[in-house]
C-alpha atoms as a PDB file:
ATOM      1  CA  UNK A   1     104.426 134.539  48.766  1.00  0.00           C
ATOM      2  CA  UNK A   2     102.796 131.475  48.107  1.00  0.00           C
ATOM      3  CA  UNK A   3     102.425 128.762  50.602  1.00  0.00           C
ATOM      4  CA  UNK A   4     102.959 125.176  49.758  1.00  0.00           C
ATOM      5  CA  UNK A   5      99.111 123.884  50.088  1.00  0.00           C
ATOM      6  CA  UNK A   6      98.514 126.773  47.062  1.00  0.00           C
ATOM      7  CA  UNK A   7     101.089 125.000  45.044  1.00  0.00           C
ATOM      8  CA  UNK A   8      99.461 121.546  45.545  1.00  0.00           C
ATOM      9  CA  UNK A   9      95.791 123.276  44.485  1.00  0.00           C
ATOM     10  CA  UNK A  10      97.626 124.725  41.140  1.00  0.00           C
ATOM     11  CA  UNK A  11      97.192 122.476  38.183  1.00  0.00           C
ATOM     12  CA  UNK A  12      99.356 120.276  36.490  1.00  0.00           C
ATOM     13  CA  UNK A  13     100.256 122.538  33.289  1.00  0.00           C
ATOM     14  CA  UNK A  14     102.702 125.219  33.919  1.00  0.00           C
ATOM     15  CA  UNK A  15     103.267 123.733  37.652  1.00  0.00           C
ATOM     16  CA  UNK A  16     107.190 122.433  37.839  1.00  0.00           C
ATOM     17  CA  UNK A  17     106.534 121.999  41.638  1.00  0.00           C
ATOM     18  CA  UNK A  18     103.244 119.897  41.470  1.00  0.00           C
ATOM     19  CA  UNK A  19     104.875 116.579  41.574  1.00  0.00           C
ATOM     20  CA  UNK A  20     107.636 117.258  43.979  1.00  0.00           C
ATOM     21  CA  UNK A  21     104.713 118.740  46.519  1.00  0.00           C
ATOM     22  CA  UNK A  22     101.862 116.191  46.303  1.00  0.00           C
ATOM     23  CA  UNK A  23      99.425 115.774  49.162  1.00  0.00           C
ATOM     24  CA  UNK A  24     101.210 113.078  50.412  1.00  0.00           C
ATOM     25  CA  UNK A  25     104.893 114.861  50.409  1.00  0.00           C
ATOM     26  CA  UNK A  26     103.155 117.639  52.110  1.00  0.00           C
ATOM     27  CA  UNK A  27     102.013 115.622  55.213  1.00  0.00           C
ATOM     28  CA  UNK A  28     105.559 114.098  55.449  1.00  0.00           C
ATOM     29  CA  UNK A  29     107.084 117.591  55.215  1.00  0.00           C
ATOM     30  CA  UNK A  30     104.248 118.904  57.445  1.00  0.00           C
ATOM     31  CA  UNK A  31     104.968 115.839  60.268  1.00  0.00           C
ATOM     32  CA  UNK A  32     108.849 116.401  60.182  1.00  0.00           C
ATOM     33  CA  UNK A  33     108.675 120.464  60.506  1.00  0.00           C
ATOM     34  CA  UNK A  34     106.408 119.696  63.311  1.00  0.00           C
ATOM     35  CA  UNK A  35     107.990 119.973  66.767  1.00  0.00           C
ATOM     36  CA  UNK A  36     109.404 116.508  67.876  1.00  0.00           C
ATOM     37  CA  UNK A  37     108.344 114.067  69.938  1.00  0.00           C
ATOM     38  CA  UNK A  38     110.535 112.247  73.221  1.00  0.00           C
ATOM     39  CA  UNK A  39     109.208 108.663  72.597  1.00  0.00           C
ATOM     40  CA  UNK A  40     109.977 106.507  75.797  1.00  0.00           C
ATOM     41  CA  UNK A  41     110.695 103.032  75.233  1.00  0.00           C
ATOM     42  CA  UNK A  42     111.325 100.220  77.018  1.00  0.00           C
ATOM     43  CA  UNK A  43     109.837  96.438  78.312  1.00  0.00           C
ATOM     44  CA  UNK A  44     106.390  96.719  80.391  1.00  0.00           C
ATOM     45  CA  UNK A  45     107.327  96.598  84.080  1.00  0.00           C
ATOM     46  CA  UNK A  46     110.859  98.451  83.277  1.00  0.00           C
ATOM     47  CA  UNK A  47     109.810 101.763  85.397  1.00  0.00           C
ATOM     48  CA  UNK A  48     109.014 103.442  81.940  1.00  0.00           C
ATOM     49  CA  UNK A  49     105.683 104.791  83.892  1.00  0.00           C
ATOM     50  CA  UNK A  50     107.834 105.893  86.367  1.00  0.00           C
ATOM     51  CA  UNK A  51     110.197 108.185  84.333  1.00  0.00           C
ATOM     52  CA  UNK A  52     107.215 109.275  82.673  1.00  0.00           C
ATOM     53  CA  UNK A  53     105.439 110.817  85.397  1.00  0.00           C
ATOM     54  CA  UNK A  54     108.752 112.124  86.230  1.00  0.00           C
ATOM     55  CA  UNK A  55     109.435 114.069  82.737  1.00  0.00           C
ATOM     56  CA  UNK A  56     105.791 114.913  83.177  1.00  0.00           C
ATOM     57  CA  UNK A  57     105.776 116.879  86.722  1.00  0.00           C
ATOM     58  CA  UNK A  58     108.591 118.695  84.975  1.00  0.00           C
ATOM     59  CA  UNK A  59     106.782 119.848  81.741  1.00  0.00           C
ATOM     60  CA  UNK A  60     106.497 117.179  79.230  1.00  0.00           C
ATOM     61  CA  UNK A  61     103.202 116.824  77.652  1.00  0.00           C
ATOM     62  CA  UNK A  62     102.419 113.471  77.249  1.00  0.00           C
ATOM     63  CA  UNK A  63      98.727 113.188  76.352  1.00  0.00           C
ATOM     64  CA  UNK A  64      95.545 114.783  77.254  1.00  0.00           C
ATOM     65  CA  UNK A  65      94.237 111.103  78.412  1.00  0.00           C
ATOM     66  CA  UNK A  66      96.494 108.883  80.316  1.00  0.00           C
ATOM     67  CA  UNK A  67      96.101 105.754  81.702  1.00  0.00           C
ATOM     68  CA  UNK A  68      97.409 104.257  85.154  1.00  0.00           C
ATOM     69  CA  UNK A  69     100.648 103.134  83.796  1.00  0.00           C
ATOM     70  CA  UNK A  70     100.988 106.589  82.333  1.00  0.00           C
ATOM     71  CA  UNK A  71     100.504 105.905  78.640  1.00  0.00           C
ATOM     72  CA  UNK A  72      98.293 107.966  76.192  1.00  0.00           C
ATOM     73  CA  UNK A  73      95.555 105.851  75.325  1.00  0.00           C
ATOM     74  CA  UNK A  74      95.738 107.941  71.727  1.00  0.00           C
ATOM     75  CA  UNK A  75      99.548 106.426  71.053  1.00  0.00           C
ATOM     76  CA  UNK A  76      98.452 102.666  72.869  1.00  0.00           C
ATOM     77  CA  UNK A  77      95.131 102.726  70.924  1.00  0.00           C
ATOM     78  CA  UNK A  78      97.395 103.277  67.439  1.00  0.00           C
ATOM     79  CA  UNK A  79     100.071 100.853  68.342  1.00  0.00           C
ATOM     80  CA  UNK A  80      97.233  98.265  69.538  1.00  0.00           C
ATOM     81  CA  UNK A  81      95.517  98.291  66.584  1.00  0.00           C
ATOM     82  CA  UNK A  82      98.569  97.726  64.146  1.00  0.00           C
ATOM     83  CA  UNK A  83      99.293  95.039  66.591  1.00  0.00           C
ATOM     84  CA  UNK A  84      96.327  93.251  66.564  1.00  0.00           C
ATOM     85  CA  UNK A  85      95.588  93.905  62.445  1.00  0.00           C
ATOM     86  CA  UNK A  86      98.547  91.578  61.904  1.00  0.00           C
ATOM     87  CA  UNK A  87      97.207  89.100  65.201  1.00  0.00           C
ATOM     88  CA  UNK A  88     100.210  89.984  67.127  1.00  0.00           C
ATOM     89  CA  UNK A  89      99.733  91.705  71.398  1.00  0.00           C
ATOM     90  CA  UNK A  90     102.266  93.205  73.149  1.00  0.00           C
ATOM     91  CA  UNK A  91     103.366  89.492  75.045  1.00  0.00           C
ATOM     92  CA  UNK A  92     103.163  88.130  71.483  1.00  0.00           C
ATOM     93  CA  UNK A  93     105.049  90.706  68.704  1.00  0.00           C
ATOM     94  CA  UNK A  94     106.497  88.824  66.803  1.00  0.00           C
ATOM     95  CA  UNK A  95     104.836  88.889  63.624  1.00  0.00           C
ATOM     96  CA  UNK A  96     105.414  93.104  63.629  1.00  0.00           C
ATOM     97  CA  UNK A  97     109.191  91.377  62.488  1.00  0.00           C
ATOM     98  CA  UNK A  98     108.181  90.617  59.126  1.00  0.00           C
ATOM     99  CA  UNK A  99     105.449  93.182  58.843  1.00  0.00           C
ATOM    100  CA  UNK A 100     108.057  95.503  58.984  1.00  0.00           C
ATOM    101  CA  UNK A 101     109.958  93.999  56.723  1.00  0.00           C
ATOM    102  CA  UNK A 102     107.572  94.114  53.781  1.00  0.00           C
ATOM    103  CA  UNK A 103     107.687  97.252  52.105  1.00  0.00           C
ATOM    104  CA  UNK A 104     104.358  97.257  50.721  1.00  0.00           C
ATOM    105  CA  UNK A 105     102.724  97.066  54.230  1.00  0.00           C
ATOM    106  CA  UNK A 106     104.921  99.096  56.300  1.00  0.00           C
ATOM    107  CA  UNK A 107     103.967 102.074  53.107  1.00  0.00           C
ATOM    108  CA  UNK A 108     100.541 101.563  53.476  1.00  0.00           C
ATOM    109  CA  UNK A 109     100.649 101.718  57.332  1.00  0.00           C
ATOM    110  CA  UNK A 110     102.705 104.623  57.439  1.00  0.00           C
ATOM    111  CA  UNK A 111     100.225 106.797  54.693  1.00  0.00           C
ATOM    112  CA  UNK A 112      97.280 105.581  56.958  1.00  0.00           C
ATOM    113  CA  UNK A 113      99.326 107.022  60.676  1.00  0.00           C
ATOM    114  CA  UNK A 114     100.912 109.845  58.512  1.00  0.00           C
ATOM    115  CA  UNK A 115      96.893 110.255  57.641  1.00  0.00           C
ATOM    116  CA  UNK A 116      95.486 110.211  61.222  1.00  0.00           C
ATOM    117  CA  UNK A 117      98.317 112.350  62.966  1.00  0.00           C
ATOM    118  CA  UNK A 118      97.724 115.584  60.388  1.00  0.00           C
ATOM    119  CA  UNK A 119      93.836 115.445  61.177  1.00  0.00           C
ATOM    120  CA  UNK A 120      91.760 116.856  63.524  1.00  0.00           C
ATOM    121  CA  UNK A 121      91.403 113.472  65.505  1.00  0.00           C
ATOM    122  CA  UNK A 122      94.988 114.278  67.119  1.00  0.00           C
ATOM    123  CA  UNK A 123      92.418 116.263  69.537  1.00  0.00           C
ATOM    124  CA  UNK A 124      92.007 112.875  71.618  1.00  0.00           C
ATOM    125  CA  UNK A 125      95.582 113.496  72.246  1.00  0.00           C
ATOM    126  CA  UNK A 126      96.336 117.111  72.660  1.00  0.00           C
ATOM    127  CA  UNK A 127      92.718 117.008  75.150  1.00  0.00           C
ATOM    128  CA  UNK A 128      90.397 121.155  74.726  1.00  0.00           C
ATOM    129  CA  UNK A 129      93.290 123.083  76.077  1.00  0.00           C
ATOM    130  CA  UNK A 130      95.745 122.588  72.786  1.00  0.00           C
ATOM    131  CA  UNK A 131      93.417 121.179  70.535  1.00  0.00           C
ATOM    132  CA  UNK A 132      91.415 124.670  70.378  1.00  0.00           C
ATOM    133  CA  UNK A 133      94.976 126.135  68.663  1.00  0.00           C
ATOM    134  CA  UNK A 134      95.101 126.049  65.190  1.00  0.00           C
ATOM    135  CA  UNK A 135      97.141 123.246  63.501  1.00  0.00           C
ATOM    136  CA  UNK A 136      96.686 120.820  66.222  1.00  0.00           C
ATOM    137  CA  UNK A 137      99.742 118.238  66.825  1.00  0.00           C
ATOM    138  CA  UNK A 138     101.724 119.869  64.273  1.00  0.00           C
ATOM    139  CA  UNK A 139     101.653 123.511  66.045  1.00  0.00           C
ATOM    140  CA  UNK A 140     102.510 122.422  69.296  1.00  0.00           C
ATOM    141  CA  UNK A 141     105.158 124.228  70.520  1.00  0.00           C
ATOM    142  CA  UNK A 142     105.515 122.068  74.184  1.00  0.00           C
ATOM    143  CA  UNK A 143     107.966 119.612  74.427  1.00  0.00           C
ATOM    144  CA  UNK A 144     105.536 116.590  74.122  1.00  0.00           C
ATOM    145  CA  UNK A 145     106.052 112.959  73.555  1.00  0.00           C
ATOM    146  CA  UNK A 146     104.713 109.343  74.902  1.00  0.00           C
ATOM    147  CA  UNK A 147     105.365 106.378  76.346  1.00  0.00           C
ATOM    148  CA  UNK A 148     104.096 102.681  75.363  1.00  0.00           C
ATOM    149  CA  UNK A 149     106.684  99.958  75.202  1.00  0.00           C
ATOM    150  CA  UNK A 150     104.625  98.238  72.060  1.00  0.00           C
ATOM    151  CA  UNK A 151     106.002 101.679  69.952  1.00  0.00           C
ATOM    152  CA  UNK A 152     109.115  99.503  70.401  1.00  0.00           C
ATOM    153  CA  UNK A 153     107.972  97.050  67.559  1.00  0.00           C
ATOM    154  CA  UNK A 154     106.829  99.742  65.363  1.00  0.00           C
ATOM    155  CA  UNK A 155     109.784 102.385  66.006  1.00  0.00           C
ATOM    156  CA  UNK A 156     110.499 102.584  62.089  1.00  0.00           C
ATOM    157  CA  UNK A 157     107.265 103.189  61.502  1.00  0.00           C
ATOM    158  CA  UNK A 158     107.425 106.552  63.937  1.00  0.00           C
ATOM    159  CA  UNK A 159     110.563 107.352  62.784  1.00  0.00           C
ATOM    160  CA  UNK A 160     109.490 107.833  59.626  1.00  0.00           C
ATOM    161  CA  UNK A 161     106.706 110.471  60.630  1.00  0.00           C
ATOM    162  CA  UNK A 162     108.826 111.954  63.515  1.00  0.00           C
ATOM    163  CA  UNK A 163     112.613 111.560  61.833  1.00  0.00           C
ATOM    164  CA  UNK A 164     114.033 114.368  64.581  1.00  0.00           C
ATOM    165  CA  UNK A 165     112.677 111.823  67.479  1.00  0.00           C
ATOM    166  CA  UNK A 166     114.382 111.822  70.663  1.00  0.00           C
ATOM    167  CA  UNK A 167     114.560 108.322  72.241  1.00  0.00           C
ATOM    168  CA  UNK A 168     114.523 107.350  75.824  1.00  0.00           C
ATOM    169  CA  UNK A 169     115.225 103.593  76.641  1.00  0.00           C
ATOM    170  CA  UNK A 170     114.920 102.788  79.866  1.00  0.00           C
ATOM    171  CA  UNK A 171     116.422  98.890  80.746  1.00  0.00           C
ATOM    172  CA  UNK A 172     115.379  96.975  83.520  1.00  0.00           C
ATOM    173  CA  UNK A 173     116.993  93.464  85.107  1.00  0.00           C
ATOM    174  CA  UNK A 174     115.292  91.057  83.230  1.00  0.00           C
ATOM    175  CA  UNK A 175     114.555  88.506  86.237  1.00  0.00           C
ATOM    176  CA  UNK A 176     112.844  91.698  88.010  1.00  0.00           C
ATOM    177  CA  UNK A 177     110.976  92.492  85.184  1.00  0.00           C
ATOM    178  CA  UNK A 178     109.556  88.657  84.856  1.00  0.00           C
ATOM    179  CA  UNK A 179     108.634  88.418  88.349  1.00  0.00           C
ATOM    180  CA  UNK A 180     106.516  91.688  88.495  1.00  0.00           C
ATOM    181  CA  UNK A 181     104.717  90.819  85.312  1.00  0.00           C
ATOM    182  CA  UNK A 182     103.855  87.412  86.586  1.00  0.00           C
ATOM    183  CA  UNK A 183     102.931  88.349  89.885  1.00  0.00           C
ATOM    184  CA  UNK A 184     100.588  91.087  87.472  1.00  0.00           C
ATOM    185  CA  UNK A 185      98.992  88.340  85.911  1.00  0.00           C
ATOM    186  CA  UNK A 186      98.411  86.253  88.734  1.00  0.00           C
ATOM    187  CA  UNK A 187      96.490  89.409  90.842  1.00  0.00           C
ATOM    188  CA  UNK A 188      94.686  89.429  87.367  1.00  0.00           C
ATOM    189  CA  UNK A 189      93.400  85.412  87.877  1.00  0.00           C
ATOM    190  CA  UNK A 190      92.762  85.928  91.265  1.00  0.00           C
ATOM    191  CA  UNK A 191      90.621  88.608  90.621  1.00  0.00           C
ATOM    192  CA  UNK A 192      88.682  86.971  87.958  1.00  0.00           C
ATOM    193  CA  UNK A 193      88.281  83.541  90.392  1.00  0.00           C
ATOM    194  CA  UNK A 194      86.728  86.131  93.006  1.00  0.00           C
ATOM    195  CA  UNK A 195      84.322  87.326  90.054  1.00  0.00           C
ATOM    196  CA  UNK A 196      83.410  83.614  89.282  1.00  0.00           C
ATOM    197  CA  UNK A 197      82.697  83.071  92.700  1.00  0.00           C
ATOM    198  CA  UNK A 198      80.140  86.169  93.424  1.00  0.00           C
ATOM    199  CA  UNK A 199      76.587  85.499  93.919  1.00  0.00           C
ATOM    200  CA  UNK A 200      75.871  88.482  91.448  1.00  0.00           C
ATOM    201  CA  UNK A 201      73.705  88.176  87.973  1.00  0.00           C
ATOM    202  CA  UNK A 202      75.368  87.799  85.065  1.00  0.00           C
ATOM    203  CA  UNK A 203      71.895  88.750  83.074  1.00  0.00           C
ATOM    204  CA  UNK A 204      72.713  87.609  79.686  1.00  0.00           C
ATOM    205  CA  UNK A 205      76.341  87.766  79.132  1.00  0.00           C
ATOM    206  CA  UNK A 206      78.200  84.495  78.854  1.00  0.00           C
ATOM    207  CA  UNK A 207      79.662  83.593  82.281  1.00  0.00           C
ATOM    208  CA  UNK A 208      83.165  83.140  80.346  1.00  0.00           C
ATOM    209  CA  UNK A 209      83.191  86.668  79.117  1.00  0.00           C
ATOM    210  CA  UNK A 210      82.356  87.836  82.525  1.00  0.00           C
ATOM    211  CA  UNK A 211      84.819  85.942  84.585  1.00  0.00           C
ATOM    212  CA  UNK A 212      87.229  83.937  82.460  1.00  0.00           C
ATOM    213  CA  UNK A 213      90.886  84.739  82.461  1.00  0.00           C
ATOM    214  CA  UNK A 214      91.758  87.380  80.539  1.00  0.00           C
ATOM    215  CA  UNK A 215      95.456  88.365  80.722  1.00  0.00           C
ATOM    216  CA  UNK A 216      99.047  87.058  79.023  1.00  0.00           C
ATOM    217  CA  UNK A 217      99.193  83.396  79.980  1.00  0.00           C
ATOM    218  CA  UNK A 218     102.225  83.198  78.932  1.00  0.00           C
ATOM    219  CA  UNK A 219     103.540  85.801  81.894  1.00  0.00           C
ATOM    220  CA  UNK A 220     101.562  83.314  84.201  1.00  0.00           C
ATOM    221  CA  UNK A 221     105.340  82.083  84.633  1.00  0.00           C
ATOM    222  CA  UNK A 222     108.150  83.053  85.094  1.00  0.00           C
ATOM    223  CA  UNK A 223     109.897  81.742  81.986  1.00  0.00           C
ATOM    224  CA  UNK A 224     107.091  82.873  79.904  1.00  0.00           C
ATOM    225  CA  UNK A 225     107.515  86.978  81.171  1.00  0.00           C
ATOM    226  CA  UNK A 226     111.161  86.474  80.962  1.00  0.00           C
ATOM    227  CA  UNK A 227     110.626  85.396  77.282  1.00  0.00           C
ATOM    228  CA  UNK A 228     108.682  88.443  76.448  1.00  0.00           C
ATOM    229  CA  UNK A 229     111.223  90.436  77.932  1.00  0.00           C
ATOM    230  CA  UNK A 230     114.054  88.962  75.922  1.00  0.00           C
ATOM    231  CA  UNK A 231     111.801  89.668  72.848  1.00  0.00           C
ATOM    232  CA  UNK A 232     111.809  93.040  73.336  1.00  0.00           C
ATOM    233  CA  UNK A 233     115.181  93.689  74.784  1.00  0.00           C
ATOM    234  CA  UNK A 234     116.199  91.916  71.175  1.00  0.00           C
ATOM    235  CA  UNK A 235     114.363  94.515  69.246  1.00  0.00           C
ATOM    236  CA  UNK A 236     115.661  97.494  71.186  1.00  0.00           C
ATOM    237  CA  UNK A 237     118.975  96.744  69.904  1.00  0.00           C
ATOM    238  CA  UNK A 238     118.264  95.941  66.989  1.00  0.00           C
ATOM    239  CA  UNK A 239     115.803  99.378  66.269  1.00  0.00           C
ATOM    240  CA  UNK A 240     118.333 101.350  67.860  1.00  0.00           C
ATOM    241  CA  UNK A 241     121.170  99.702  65.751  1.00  0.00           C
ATOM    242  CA  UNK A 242     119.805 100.672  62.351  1.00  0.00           C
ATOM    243  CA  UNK A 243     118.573 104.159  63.597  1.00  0.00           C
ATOM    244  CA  UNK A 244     120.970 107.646  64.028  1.00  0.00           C
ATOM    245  CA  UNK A 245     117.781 109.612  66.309  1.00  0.00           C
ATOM    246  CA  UNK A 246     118.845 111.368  69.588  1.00  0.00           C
ATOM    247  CA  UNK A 247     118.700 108.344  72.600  1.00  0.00           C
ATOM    248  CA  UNK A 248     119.604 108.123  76.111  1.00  0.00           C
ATOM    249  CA  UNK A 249     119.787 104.908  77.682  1.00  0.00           C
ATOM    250  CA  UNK A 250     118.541 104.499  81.418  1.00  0.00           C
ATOM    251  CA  UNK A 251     119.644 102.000  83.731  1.00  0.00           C
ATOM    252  CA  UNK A 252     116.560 101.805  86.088  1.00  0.00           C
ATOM    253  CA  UNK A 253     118.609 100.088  88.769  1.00  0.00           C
ATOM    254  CA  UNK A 254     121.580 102.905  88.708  1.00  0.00           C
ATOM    255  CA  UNK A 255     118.540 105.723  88.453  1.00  0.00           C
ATOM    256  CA  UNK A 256     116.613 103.970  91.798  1.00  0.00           C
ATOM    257  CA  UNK A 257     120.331 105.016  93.544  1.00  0.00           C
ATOM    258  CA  UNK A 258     121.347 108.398  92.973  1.00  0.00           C
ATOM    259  CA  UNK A 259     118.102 109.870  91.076  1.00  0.00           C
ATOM    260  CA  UNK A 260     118.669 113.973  90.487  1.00  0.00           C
ATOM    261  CA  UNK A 261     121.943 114.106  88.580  1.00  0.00           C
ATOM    262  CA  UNK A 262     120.144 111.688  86.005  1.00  0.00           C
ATOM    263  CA  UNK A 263     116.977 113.339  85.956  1.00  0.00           C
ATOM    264  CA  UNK A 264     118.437 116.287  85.476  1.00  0.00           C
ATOM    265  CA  UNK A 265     120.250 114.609  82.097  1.00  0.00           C
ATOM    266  CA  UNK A 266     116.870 113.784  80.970  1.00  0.00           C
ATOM    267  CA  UNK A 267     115.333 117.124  81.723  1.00  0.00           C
ATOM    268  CA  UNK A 268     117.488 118.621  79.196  1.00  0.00           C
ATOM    269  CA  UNK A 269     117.461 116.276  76.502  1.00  0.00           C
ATOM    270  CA  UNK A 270     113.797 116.452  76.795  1.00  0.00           C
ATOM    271  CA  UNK A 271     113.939 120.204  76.652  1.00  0.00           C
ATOM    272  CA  UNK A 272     111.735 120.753  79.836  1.00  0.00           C
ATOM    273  CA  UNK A 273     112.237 122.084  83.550  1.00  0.00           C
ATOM    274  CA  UNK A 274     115.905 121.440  84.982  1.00  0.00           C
ATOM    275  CA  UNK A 275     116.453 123.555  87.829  1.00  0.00           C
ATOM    276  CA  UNK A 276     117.379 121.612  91.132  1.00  0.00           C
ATOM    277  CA  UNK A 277     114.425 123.102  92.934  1.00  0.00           C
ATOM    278  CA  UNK A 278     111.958 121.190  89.770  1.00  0.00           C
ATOM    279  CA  UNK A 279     113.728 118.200  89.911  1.00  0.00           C
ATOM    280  CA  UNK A 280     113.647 117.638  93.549  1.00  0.00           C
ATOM    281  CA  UNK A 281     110.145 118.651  93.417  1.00  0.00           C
ATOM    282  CA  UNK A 282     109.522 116.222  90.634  1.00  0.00           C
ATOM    283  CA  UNK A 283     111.060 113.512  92.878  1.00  0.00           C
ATOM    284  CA  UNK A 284     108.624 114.224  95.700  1.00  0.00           C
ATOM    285  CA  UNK A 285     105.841 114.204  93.635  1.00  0.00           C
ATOM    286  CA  UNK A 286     106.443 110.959  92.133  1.00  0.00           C
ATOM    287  CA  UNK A 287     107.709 109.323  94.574  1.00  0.00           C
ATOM    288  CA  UNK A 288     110.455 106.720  94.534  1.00  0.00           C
ATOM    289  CA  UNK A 289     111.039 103.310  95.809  1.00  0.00           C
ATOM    290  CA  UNK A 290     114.545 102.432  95.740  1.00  0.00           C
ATOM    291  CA  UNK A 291     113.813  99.002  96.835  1.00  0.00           C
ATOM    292  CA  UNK A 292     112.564  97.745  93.377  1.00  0.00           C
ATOM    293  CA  UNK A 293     115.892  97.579  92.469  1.00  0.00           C
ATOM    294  CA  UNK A 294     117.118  94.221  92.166  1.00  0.00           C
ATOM    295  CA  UNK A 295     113.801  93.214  93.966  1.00  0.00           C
ATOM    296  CA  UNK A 296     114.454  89.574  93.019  1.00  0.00           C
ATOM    297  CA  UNK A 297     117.222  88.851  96.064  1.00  0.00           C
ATOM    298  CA  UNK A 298     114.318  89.062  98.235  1.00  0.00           C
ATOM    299  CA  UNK A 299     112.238  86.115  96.633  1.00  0.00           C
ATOM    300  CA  UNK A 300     113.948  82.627  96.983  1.00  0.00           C
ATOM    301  CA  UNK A 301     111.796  81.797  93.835  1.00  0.00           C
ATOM    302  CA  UNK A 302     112.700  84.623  92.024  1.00  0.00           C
ATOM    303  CA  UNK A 303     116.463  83.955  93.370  1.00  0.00           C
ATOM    304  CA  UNK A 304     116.815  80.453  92.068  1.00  0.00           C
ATOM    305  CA  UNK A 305     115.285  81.591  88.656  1.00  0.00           C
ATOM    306  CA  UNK A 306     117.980  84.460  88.677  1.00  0.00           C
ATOM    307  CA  UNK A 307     120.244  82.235  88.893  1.00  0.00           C
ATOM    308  CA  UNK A 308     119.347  80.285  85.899  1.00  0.00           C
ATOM    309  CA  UNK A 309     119.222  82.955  83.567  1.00  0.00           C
ATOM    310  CA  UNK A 310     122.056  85.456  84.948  1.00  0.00           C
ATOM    311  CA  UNK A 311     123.872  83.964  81.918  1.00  0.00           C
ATOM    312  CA  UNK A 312     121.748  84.742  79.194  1.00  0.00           C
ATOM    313  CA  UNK A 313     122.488  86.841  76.374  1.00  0.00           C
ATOM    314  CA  UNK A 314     120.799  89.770  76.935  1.00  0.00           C
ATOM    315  CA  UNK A 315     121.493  89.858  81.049  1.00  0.00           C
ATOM    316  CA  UNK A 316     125.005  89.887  80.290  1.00  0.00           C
ATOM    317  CA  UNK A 317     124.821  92.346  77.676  1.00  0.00           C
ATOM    318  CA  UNK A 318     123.400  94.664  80.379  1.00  0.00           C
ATOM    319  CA  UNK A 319     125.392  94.060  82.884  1.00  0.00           C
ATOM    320  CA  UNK A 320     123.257  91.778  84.696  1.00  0.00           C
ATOM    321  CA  UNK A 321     125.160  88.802  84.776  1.00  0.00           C
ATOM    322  CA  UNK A 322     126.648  89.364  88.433  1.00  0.00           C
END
């Protein structure tokens, strides 16, 4: 029996199936027979690195390469670049809004990541040990997925390559979130006055490129942070709205109290590891610190600011209004 890549080689005449299988119908075909992916989503400082070390001590691939925060530099290099191609950054995503909503753009986008995820360069994900088998990302039989809260802003973008996606969205207090991503940023300046102030060569690089800030200015504060986290809180709902995939919906607060019975949840919507023995193990491994939940009673600062945005739409949407 003929396969469908023989049908696309066969010419024109005599073909009824040529147009309906064109290269490009192939890859999309190709992408959604593929195994699916758990895509973990969520604001930066929401404990999405956290439940993704989790998932991954109990079997969910998540890249070959990962950074500190957990995220495969593959998936944050492709997200980066769409982000920055249209001068947007994860504290500043707004303009992925009307990207999106152009249909010429979002088409060519999707050809060019529909492109790059049937190739061979899916190897910088899947790392020597999956990348020897043949047909790469599309073969993999392992649950496998990613996390990278900027995938947020180009969800219908995945979608349409991955439309059997599972979604994870973990939500986080908003005045938490704010005050770890400033107090991020601030470590960041600090660091960069200490390289200002050493007695070191610079050779020929400019002394601004060597020690000037280089961070999100606007999570210097912590009105600024909490903006960003409104922003993407916003588009969650909004993604999630207009979408049917799979989701589960985290609470990071009510996780941090009673963490098995949830992990557990996740382990099998995932599709990986759930005996009690894994995901106590899991727990150990990682490590938890219940304390980060609703960290910001302990800062008057942090308190006062609380206070001031308990009310909001989005806190009180989530509960966090009291």
């Amino acid at each position: 029996m003929r396969g469908l890549r023989d049908q696309e080689r066969e010419p024109r005449v005599g073909n009824p199936w040529y147009k309906s299988w064109d290269a490009s119908t192939l890859k999309t075909m190709a992408l959604s027979a593929a195994r699916q992916p758990v895509i973990l989503l969520g604001m930066h400082r929401s404990g999405t690195a956290m439940i993704a070390r989790l998932l991954d001590a109990l079997g969910l691939f998540q890249g070959s390469e990962l950074q500190e925060d957990h995220e495969s530099t593959w998936f944050l290099e492709l997200n980066d670049l769409m982000l920055r191609r249209i001068n947007a950054a994860w504290d500043d995503p707004g303009p992925m809004v009307g990207f999106l909503e152009n249909p010429q753009a979002f088409e060519l986008t999707r050809k060019c990541l529909e492109d790059d995820l049937s190739s061979s360069r899916t190897r910088e994900f899947l790392g020597k040990k999956w990348s020897l088998k043949p047909g790469g990302l599309l073969a993999h039989e392992k649950p496998w997925g990613w996390k990278d809260p900027r995938t947020l802003f180009a969800l219908p973008l995945w979608l349409s390559l991955f439309p059997g996606a599972k979604l994870l969205y973990i939500v986080r207090n908003g005045a938490d979130v704010a005050s770890s991503l400033r107090v991020r940023e601030i470590r960041e300046l600090e660091r960069r006055g200490k390289e200002f102030d050493a007695k070191t060569s610079v050779g020929g690089r400019l002394r601004i490129t060597r020690a000037g800030f280089k961070g999100s200015a606007r999570c210097l504060t912590l009105g600024g942070a909490f903006a960003v986290w409104e922003q993407y809180v916003a588009q969650a709902e909004l993604a999630l709205a207009k979408e049917s995939s799979p989701r589960m919906l985290i609470r990071f607060e009510t996780f941090l109290q009673s963490p098995e019975a949830p992990l557990k949840e996740m382990a099998e919507f995932c599709g990986v590891e759930t005996g009690d023995a894994a995901i106590r193990g899991a727990i150990e491994k990682v490590g938890l610190n219940a304390g980060r939940a609703n960290a910001f009673g302990a800062d008057p600062a942090v308190r006062e600011f609380y206070e001031r945005v308990r009310s909001s739409r989005w806190m009180v949407h989530h509960g966090y209004g009291q």
